[in-house]
PDB file of N, CA and C in Angstrom:
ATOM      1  N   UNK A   1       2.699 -13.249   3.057  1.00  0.00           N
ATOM      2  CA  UNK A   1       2.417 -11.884   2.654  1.00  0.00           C
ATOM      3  C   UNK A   1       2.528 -10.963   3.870  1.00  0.00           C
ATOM      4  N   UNK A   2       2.974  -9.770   3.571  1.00  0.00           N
ATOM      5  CA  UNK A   2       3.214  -8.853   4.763  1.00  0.00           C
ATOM      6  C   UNK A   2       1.758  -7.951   5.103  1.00  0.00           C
ATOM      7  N   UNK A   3       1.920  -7.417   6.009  1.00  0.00           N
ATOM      8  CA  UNK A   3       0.500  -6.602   6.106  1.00  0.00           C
ATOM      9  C   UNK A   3       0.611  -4.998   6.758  1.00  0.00           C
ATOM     10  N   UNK A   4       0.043  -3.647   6.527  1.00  0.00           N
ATOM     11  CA  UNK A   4       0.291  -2.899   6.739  1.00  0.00           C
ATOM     12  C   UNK A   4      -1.182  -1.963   7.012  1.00  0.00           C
ATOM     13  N   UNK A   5      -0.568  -0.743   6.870  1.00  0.00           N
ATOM     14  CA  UNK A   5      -1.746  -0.019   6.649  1.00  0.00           C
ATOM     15  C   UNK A   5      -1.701   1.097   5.752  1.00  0.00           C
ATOM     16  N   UNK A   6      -2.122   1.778   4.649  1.00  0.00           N
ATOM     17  CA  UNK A   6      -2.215   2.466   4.097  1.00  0.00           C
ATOM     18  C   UNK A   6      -1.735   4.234   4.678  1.00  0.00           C
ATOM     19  N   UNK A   7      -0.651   4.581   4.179  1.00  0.00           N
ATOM     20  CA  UNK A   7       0.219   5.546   5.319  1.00  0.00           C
ATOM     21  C   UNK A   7      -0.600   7.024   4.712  1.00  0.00           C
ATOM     22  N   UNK A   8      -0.276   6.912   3.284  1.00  0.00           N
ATOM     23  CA  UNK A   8       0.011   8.450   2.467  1.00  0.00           C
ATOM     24  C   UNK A   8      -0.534   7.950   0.898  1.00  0.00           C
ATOM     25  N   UNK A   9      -1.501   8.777   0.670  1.00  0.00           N
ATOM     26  CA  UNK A   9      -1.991   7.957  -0.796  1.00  0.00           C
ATOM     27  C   UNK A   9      -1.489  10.086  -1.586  1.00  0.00           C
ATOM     28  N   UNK A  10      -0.792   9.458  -2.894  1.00  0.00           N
ATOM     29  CA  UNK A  10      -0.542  10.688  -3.784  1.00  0.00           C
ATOM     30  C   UNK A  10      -1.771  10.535  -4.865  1.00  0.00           C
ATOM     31  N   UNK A  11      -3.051  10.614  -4.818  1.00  0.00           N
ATOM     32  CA  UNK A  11      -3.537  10.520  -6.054  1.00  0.00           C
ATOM     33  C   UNK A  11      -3.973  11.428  -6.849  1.00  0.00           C
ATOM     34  N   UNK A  12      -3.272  12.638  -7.075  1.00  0.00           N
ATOM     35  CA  UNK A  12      -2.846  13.022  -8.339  1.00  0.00           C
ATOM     36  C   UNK A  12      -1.627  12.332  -9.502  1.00  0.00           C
ATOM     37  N   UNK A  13      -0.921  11.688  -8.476  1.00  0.00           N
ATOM     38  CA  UNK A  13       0.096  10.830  -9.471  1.00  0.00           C
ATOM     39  C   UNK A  13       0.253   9.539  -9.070  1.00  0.00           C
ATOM     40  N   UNK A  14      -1.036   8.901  -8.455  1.00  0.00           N
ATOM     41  CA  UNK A  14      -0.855   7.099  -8.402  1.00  0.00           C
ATOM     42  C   UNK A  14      -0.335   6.603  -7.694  1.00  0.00           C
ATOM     43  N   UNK A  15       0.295   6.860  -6.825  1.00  0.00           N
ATOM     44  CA  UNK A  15       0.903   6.393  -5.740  1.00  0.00           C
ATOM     45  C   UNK A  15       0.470   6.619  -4.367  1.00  0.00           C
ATOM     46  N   UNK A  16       1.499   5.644  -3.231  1.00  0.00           N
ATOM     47  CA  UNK A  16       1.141   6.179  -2.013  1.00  0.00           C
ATOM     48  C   UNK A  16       1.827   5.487  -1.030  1.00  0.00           C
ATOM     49  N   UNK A  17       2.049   5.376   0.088  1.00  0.00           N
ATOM     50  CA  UNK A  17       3.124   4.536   1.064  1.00  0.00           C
ATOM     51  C   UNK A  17       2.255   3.583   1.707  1.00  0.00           C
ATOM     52  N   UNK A  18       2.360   2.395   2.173  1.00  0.00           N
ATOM     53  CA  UNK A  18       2.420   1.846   3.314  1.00  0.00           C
ATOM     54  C   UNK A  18       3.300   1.415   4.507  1.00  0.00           C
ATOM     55  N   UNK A  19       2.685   2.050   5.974  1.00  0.00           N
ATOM     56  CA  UNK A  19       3.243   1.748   6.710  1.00  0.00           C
ATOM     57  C   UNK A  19       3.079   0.307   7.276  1.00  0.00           C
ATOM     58  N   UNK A  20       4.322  -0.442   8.052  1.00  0.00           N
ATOM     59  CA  UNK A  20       3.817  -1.946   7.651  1.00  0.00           C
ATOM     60  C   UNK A  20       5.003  -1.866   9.124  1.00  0.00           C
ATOM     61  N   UNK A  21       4.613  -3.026  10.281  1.00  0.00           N
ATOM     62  CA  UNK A  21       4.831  -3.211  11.563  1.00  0.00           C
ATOM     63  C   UNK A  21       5.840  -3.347  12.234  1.00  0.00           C
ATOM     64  N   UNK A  22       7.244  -2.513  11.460  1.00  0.00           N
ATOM     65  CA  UNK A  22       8.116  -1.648  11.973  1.00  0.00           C
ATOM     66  C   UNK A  22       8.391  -0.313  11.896  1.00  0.00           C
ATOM     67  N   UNK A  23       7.567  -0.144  11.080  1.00  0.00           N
ATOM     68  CA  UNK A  23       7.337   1.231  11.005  1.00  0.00           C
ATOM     69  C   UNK A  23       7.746   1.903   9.832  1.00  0.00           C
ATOM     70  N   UNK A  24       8.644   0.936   9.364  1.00  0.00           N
ATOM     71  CA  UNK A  24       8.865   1.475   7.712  1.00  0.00           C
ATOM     72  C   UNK A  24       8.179   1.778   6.345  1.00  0.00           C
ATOM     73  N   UNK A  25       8.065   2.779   5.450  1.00  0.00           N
ATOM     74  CA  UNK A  25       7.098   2.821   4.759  1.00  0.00           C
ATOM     75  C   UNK A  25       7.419   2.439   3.420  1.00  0.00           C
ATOM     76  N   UNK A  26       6.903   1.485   2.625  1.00  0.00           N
ATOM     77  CA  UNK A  26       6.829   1.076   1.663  1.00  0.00           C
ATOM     78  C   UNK A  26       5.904   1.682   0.005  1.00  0.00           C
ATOM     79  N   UNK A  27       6.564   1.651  -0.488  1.00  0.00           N
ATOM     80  CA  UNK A  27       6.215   2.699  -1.969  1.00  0.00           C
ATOM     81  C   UNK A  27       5.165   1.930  -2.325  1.00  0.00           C
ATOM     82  N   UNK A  28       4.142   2.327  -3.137  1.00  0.00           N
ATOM     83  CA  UNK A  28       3.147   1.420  -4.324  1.00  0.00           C
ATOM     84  C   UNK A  28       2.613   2.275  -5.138  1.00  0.00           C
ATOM     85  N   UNK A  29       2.610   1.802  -6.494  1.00  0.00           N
ATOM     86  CA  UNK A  29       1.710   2.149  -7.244  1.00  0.00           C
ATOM     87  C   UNK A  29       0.597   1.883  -7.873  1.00  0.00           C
ATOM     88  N   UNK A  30      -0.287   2.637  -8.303  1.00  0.00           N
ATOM     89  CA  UNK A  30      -1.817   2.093  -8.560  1.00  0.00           C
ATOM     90  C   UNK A  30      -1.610   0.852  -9.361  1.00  0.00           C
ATOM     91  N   UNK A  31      -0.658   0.749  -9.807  1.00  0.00           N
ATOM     92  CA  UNK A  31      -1.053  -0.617 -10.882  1.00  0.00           C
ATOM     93  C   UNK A  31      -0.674  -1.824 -10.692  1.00  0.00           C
ATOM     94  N   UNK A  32      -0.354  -1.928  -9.462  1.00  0.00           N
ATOM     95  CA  UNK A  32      -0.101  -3.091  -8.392  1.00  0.00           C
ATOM     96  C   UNK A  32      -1.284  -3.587  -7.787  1.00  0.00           C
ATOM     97  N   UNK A  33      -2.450  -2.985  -7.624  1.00  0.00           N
ATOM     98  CA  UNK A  33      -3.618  -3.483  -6.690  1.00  0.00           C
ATOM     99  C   UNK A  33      -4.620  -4.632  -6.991  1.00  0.00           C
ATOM    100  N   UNK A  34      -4.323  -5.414  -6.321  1.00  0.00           N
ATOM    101  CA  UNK A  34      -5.365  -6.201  -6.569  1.00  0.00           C
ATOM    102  C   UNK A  34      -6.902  -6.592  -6.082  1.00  0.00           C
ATOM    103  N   UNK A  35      -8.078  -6.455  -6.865  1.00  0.00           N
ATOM    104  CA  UNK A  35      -9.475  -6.379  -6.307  1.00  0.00           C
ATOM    105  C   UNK A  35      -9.899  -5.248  -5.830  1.00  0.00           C
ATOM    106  N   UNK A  36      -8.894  -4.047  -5.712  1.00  0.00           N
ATOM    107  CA  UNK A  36      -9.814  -2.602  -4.908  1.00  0.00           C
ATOM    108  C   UNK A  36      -8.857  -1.654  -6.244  1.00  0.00           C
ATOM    109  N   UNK A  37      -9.754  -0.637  -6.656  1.00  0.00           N
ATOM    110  CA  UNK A  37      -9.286   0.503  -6.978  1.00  0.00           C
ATOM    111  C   UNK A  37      -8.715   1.412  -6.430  1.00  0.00           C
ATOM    112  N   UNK A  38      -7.344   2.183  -6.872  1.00  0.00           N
ATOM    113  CA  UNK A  38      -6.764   3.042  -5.899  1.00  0.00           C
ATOM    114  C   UNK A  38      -7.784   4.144  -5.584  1.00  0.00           C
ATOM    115  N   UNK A  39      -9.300   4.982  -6.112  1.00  0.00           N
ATOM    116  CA  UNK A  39      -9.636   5.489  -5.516  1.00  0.00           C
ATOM    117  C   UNK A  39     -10.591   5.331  -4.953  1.00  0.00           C
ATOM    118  N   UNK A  40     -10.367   4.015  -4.142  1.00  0.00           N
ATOM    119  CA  UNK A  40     -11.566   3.721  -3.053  1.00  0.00           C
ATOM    120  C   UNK A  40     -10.442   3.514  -1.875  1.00  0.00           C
ATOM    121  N   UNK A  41      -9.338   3.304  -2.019  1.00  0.00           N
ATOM    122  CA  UNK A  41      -8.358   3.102  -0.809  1.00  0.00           C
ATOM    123  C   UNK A  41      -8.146   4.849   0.053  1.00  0.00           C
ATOM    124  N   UNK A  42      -8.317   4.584   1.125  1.00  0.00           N
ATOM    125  CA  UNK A  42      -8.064   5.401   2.125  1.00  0.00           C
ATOM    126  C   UNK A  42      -6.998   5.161   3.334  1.00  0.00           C
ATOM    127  N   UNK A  43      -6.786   6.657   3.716  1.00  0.00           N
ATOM    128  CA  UNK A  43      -5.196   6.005   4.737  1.00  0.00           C
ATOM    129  C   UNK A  43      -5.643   6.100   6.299  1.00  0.00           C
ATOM    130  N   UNK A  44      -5.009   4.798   6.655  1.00  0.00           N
ATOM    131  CA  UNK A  44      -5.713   3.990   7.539  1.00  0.00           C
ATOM    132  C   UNK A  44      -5.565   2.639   7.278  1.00  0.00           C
ATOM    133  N   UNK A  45      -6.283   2.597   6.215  1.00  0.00           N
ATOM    134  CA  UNK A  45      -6.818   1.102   5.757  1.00  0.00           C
ATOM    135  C   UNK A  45      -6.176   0.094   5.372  1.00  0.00           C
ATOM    136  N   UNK A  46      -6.205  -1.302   6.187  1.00  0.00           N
ATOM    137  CA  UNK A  46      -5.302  -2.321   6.148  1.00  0.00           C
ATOM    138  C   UNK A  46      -5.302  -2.874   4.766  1.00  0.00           C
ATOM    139  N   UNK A  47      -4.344  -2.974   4.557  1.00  0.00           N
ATOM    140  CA  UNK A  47      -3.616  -4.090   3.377  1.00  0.00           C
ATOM    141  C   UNK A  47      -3.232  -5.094   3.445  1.00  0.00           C
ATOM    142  N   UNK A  48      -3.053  -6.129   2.463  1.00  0.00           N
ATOM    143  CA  UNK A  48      -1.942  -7.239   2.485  1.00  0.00           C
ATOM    144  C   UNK A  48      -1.264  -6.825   1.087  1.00  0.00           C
ATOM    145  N   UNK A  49      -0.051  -7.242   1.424  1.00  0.00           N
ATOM    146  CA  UNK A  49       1.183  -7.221   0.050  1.00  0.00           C
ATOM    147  C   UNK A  49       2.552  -7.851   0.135  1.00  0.00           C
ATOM    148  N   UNK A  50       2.898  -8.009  -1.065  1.00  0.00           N
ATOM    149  CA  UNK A  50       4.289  -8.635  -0.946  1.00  0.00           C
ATOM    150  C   UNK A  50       5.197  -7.827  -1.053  1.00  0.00           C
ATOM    151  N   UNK A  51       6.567  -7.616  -0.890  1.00  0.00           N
ATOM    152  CA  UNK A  51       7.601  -6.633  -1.303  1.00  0.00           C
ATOM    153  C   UNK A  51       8.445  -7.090  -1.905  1.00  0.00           C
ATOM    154  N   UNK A  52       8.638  -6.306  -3.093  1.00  0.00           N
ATOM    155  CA  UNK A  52       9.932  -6.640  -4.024  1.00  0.00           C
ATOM    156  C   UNK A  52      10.819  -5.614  -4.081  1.00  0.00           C
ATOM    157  N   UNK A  53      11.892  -6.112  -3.817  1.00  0.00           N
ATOM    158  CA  UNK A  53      13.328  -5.385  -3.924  1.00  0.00           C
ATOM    159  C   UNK A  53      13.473  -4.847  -5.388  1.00  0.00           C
ATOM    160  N   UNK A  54      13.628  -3.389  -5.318  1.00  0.00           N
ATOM    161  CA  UNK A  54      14.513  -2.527  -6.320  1.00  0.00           C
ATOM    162  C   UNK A  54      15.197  -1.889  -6.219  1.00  0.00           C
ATOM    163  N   UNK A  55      16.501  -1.508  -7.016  1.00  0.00           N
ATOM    164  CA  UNK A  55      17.112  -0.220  -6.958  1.00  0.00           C
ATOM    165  C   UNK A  55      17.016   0.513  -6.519  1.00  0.00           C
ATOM    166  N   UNK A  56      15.379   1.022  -6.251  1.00  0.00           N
ATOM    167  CA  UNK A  56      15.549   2.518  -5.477  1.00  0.00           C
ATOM    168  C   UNK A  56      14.736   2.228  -4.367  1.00  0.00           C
ATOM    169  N   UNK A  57      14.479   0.728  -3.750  1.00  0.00           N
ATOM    170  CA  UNK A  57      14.260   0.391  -2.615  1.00  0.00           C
ATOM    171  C   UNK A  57      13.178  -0.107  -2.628  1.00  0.00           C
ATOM    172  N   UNK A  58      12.782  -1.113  -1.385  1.00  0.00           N
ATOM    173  CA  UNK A  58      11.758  -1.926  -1.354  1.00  0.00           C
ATOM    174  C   UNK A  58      10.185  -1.275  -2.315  1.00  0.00           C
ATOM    175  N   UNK A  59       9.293  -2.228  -2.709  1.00  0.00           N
ATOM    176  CA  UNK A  59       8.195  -1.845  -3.212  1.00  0.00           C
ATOM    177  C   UNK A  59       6.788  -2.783  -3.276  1.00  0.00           C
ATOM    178  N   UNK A  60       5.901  -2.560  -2.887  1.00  0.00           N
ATOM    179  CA  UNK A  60       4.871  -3.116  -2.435  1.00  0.00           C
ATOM    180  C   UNK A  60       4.073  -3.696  -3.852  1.00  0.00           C
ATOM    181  N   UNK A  61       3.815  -4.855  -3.989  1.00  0.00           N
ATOM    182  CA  UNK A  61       2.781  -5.273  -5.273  1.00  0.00           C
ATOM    183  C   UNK A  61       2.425  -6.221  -4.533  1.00  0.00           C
ATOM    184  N   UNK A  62       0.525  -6.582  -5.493  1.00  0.00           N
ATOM    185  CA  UNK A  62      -0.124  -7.697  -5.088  1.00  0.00           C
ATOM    186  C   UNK A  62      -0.991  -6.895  -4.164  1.00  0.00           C
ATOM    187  N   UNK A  63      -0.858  -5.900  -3.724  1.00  0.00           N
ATOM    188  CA  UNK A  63      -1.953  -5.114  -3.000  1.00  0.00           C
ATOM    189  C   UNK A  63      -3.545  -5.172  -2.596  1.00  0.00           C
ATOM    190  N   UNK A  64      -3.933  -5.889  -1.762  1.00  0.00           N
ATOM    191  CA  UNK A  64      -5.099  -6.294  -1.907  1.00  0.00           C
ATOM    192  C   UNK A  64      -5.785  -5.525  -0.113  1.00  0.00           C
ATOM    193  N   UNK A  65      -7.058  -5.246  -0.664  1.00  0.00           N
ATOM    194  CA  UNK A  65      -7.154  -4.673   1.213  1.00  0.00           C
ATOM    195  C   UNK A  65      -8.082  -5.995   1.875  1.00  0.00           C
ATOM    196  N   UNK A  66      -7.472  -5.518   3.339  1.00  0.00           N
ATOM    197  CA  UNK A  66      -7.998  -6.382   3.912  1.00  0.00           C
ATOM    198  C   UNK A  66      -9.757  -5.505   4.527  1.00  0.00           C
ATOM    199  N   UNK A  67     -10.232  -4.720   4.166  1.00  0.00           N
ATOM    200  CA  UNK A  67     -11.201  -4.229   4.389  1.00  0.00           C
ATOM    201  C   UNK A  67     -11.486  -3.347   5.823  1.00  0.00           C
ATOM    202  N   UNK A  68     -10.561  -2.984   6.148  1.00  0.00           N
ATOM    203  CA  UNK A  68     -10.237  -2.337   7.818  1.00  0.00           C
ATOM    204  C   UNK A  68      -9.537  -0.661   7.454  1.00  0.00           C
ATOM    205  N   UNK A  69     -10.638  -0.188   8.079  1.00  0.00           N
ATOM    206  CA  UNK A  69      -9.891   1.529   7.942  1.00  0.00           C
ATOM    207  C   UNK A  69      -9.918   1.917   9.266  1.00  0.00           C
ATOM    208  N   UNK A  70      -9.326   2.805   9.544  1.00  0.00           N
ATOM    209  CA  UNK A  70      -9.327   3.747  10.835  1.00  0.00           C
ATOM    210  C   UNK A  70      -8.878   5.344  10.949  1.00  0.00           C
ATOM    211  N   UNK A  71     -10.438   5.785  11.715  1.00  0.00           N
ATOM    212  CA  UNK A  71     -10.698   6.450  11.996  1.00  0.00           C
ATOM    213  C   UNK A  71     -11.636   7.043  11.715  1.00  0.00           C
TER     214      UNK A  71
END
């Protein structure tokens, strides 16, 4: 599983990026998460996830936090 940190959360519409340790940011949506609700996630806060390839480019599911925020 890859690991990142929570970049940009959209929650008016469910989504949000993670940045993950090249620096690239990866899409997710709320209905990928596993064990945390998207509105307890804050940006900062470490993740683990897998990425699956789509059409309109990589995408983060399986979302689970690893319990680490910053700042």
């Amino acid at each position: 599983m890859a690991k990142g940190k929570i970049r940009r959360l959209m929650r008016d519409r469910g989504y949000g990026f993670i940045a993950t340790k090249d620096e690239k940011d990866v899409f997710f949506h709320r209905t990928v998460l596993r064990g945390v609700s998207f509105d307890s996630l804050k940006e900062g806060q470490s993740v683990e996830f897998e990425v699956e390839t789509r059409p309109r480019g990589p995408r983060a599911v399986k979302i689970r936090s690893l319990g680490k925020t910053k700042g």
